[in-house]
C-alpha atoms as a PDB file:
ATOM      1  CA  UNK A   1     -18.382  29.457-103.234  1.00  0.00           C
ATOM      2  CA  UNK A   2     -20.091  32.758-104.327  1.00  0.00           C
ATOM      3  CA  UNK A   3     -20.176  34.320-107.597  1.00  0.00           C
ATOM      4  CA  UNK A   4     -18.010  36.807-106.362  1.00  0.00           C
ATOM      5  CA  UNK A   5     -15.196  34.200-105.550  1.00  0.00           C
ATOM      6  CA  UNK A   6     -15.405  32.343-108.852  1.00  0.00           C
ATOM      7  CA  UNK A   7     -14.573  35.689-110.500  1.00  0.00           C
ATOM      8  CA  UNK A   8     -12.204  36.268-108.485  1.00  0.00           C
ATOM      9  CA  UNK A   9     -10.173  33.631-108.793  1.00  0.00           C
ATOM     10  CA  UNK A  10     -10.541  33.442-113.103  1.00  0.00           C
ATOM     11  CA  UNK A  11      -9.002  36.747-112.842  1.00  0.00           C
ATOM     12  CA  UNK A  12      -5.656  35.641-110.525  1.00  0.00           C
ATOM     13  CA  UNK A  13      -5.182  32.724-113.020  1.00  0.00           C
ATOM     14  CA  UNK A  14      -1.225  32.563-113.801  1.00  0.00           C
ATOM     15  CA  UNK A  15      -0.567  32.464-117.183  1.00  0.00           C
ATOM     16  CA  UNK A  16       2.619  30.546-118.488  1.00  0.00           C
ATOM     17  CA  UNK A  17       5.802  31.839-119.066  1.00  0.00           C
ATOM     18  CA  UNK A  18       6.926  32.375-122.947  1.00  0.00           C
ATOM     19  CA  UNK A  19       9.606  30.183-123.719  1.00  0.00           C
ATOM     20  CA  UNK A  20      13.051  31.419-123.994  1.00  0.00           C
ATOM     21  CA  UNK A  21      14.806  31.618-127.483  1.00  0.00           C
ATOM     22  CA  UNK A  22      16.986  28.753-126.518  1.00  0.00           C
ATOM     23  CA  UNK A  23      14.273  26.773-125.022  1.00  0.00           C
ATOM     24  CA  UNK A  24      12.177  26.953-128.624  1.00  0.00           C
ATOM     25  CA  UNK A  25      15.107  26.291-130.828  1.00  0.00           C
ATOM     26  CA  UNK A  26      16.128  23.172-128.260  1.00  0.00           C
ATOM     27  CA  UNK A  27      12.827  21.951-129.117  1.00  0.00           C
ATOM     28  CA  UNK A  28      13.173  22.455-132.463  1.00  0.00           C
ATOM     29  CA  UNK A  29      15.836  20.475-132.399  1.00  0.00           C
ATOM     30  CA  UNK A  30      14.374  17.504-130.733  1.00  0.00           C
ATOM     31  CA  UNK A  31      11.765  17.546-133.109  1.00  0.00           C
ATOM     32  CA  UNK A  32      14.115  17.342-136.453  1.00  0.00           C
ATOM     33  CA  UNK A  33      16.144  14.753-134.240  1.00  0.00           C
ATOM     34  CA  UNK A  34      13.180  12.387-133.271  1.00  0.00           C
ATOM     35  CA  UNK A  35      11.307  12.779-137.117  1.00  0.00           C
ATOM     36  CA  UNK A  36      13.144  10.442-139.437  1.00  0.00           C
ATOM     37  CA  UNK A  37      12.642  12.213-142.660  1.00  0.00           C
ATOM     38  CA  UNK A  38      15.094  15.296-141.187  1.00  0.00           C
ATOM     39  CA  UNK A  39      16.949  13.317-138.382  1.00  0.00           C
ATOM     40  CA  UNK A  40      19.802  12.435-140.884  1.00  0.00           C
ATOM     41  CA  UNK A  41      19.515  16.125-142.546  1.00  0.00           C
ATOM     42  CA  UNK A  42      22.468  18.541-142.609  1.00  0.00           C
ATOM     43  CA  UNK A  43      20.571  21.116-139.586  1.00  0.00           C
ATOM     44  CA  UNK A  44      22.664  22.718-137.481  1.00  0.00           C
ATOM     45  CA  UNK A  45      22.725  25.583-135.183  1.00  0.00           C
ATOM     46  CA  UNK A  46      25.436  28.819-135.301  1.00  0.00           C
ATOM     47  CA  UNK A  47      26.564  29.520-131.623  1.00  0.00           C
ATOM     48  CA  UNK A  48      26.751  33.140-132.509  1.00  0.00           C
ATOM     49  CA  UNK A  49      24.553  34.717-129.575  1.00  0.00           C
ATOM     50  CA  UNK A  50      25.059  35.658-126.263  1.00  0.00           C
ATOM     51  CA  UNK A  51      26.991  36.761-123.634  1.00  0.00           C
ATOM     52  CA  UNK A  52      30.624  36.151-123.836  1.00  0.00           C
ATOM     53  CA  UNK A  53      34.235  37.342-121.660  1.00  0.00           C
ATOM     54  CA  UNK A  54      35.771  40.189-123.703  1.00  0.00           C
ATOM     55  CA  UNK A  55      38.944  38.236-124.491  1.00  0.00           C
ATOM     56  CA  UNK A  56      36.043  34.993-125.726  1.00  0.00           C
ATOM     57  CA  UNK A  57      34.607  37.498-128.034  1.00  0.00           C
ATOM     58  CA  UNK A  58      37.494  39.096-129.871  1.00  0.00           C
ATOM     59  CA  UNK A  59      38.874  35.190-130.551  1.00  0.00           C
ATOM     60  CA  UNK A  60      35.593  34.414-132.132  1.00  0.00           C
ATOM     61  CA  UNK A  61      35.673  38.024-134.112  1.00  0.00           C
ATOM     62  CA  UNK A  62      39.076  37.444-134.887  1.00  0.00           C
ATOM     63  CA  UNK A  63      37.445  33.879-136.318  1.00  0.00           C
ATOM     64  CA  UNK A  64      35.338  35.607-138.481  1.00  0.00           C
ATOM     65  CA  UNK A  65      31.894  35.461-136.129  1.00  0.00           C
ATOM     66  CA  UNK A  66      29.620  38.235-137.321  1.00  0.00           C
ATOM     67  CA  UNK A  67      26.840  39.537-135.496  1.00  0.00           C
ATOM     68  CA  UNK A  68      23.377  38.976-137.392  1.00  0.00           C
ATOM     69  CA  UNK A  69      23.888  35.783-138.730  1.00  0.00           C
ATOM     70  CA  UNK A  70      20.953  33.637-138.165  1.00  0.00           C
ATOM     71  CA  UNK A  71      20.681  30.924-135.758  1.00  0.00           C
ATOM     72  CA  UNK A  72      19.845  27.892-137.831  1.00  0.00           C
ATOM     73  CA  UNK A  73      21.170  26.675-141.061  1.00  0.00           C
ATOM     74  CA  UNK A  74      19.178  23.806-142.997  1.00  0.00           C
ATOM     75  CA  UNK A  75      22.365  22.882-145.828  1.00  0.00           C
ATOM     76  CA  UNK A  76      19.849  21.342-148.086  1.00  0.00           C
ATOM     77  CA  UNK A  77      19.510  22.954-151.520  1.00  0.00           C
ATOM     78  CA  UNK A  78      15.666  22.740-152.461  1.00  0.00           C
ATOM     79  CA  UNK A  79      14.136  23.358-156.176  1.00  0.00           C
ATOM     80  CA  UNK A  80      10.851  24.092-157.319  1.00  0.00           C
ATOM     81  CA  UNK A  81       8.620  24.309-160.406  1.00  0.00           C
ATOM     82  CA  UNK A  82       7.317  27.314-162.099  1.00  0.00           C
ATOM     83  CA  UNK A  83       4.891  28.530-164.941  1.00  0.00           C
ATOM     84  CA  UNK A  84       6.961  30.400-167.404  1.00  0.00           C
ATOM     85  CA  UNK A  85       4.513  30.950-170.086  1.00  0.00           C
ATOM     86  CA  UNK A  86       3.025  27.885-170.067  1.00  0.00           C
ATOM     87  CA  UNK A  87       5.452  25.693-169.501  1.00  0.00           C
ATOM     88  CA  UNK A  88       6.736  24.468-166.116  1.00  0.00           C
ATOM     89  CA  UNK A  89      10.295  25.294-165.392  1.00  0.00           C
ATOM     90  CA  UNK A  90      12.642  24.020-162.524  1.00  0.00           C
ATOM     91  CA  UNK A  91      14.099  27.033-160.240  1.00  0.00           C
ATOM     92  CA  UNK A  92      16.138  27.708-157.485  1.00  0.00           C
ATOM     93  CA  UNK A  93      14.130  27.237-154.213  1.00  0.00           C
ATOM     94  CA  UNK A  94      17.100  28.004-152.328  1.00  0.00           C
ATOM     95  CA  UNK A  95      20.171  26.981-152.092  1.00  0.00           C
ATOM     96  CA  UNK A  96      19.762  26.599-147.762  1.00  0.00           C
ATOM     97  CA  UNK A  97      17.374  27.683-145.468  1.00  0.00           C
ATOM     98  CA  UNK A  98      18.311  29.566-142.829  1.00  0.00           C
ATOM     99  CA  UNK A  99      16.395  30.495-139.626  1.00  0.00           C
ATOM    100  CA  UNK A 100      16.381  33.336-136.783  1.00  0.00           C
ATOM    101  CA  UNK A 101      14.910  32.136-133.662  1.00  0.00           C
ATOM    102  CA  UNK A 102      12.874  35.025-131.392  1.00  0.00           C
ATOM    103  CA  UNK A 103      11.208  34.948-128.399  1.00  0.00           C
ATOM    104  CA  UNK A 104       7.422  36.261-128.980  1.00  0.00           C
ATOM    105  CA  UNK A 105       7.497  39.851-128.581  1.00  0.00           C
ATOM    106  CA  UNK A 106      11.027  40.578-129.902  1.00  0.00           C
ATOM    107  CA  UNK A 107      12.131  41.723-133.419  1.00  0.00           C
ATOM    108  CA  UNK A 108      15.209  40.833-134.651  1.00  0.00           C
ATOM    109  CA  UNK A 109      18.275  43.463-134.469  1.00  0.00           C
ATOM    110  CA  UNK A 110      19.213  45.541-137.936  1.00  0.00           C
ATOM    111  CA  UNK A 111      22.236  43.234-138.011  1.00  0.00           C
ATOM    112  CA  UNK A 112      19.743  40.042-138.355  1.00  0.00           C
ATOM    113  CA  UNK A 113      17.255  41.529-140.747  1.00  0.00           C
ATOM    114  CA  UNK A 114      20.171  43.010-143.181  1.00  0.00           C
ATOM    115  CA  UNK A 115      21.779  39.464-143.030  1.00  0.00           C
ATOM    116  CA  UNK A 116      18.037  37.935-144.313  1.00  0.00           C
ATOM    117  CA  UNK A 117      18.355  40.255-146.992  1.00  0.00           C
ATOM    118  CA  UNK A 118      21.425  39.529-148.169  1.00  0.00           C
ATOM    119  CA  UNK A 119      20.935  35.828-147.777  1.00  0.00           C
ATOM    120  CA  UNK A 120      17.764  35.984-149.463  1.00  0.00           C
ATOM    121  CA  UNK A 121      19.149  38.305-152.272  1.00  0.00           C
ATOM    122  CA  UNK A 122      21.329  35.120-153.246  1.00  0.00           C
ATOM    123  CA  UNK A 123      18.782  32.513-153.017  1.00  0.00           C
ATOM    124  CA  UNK A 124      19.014  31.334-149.939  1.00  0.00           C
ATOM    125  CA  UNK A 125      15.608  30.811-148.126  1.00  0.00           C
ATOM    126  CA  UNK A 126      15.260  32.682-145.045  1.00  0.00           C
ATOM    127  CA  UNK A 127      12.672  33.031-141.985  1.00  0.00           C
ATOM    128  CA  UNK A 128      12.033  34.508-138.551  1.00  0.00           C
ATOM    129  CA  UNK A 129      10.764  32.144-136.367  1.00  0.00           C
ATOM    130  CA  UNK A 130       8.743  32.758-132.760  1.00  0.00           C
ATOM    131  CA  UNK A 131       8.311  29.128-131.694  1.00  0.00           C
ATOM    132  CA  UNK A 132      10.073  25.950-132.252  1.00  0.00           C
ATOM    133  CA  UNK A 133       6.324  25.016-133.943  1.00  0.00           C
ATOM    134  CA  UNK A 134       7.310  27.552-136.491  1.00  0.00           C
ATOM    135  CA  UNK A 135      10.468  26.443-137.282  1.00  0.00           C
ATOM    136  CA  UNK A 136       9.267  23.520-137.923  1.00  0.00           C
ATOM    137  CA  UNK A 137       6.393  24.468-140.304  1.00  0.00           C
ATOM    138  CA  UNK A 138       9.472  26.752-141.777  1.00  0.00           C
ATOM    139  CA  UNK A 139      11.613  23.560-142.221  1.00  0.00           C
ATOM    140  CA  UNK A 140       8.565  21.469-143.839  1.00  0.00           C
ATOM    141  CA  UNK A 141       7.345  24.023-146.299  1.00  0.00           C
ATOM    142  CA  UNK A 142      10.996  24.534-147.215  1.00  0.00           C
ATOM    143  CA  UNK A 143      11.760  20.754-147.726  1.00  0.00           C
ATOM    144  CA  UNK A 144       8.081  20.262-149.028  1.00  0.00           C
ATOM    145  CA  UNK A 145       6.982  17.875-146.087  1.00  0.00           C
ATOM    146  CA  UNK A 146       3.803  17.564-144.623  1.00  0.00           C
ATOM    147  CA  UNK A 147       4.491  19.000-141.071  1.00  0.00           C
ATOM    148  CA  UNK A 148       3.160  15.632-138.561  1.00  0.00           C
END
């Protein structure tokens, strides 16, 4: 092989599909479900994307589905300690964590980032995530765990 073909072929390399939104928070999911500190853990996922039939869509509206709302909700209230002059004090972490799953390369929609402001506005922890490793690292910091 020349040096000419060994260049050639590092530059026709394929490089590997990103995974799909639903393919990193199904991972995500495995991963709470195999790790038995969060296995047992109120984590759930809110069905509230994608493509629906018209008549599908305005039953779930009329159920009080709202566009924005994130993904992933962790329903485990979290506290934390604080300096207040001097002395440590016990606060509001939040009262839930909840997460918005994106593909690398996408942003989430005004809808999502106005409902992680309000969320976050009443103490509820909030992320965007790009990878089901980052939702994980997300769920670990929240829940102080060390991420394995």
């Amino acid at each position: 092989m020349t040096t000419r073909t060994i260049r050639k072929l590092r530059t026709v390399a394929p490089t590997l599909p990103l995974p799909s939104e639903h393919q990193s928070q199904a991972a995500f999911f495995a991963r709470v479900a195999m790790d038995p500190r969060t296995r047992d853990l109120p984590i759930f996922a809110i069905p509230n994307g994608g493509k629906r039939h018209v008549v599908t869509a305005m039953k779930l509206k009329a159920e009080g589905v709202k566009a924005g709302v994130p993904d992933i909700f962790v329903a485990v209230p979290m506290l934390e300690l604080y300096r207040d002059h001097d002395v440590m004090v016990e606060g509001v972490k939040g009262h839930g964590l909840f997460i918005e799953m994106k593909k690398k390369g996408n942003t989430p929609t005004t809808e999502q980032r106005a409902w992680i402001v309000m969320l976050s506005a009443r103490d509820y922890a909030a992320a965007v995530c790009y990878s089901a490793d980052e939702a994980w690292q997300t769920l670990c910091a929240y829940l102080n765990l060390t991420p394995r």
